[in-house]
Protein backbone atom coordinates (compact mmCIF):
# COMPACT_ATOMS: atom_id res chain seq x y z
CA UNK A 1 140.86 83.86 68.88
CA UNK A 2 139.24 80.74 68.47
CA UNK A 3 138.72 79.49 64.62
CA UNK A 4 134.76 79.57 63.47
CA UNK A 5 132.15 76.69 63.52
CA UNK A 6 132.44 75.34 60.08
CA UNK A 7 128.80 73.52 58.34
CA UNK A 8 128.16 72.76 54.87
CA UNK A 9 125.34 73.51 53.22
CA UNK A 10 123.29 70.69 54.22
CA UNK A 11 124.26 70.91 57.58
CA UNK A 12 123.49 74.91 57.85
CA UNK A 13 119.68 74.06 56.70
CA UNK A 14 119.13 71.16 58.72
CA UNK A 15 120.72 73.36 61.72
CA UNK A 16 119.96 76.99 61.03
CA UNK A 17 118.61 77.61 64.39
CA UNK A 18 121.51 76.56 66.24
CA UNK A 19 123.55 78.10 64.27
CA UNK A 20 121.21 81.76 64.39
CA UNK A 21 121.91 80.98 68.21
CA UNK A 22 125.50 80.53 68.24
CA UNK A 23 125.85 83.88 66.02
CA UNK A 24 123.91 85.41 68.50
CA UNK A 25 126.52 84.65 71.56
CA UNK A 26 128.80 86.27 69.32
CA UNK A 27 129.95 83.31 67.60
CA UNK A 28 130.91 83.16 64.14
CA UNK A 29 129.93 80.10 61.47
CA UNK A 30 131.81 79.34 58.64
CA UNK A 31 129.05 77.85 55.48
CA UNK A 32 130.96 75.79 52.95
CA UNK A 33 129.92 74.27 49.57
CA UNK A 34 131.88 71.26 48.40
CA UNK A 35 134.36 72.19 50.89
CA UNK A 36 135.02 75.72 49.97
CA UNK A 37 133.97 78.25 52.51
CA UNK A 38 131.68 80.32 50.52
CA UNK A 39 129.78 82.73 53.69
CA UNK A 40 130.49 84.08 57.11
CA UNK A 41 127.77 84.73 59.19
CA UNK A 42 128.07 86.79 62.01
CA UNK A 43 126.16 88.72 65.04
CA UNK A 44 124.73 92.21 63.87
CA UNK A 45 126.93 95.05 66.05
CA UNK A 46 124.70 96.13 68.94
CA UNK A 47 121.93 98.59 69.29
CA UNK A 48 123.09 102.05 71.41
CA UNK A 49 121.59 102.08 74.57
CA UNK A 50 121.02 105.57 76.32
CA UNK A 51 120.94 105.84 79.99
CA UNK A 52 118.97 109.14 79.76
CA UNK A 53 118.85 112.40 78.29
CA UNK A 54 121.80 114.47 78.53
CA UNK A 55 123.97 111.15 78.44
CA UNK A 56 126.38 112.58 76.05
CA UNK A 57 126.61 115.94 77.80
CA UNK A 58 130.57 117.12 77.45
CA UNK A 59 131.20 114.58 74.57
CA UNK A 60 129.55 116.31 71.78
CA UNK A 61 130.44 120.46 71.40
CA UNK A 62 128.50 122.53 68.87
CA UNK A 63 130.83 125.36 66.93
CA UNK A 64 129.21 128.92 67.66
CA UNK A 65 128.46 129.68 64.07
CA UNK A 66 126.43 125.96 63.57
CA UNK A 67 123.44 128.61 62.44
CA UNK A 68 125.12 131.03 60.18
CA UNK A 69 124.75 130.09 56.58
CA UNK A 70 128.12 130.66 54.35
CA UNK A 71 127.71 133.75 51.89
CA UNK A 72 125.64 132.73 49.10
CA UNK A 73 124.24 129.54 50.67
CA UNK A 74 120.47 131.31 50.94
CA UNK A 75 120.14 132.83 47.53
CA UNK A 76 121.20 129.26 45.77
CA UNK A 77 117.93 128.00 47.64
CA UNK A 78 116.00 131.10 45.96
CA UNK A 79 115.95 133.45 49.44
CA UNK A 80 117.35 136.92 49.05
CA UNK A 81 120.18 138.20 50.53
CA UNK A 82 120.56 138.47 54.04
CA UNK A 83 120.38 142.42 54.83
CA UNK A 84 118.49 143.14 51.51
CA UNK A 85 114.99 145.59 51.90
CA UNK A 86 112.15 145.15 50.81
């Protein structure tokens, strides 16, 4: 892997677009103060682009039971029981 694109402070405000640029290649810069790296900047991870609905069709499974509420669950949210008359 190649080693990062080092500027100092000066140089990162005189340069900041060239340097947003660069990050957004995938580069990564390297900001120093008196020598001393003191910040990384690098690119953001990409956005998820979908092809179309039903694109993840056979990677995601939902569990039978996704509905059914574990005993108790309802009447801690103030509902009564399941099964109870009224």
């Amino acid at each position: 892997m190649e080693a990062a694109r080092q500027y100092n402070v000066h140089e990162a405000k005189t340069h900041f677009s060239k340097i947003l640029e660069a990050v957004a290649t995938g580069e990564e810069v390297i900001i120093s103060k008196s020598g001393e790296p003191v910040a990384k900047v690098i690119p953001l991870a990409g956005k998820v682009h979908r092809t179309d609905y039903g694109s993840l069709r056979g990677r995601i499974t939902v569990a039978d039971d996704f509905d059914d509420l574990p005993d108790g669950f309802a009447e801690a949210f103030g509902d009564e029981p399941s099964g109870a008359a009224e």
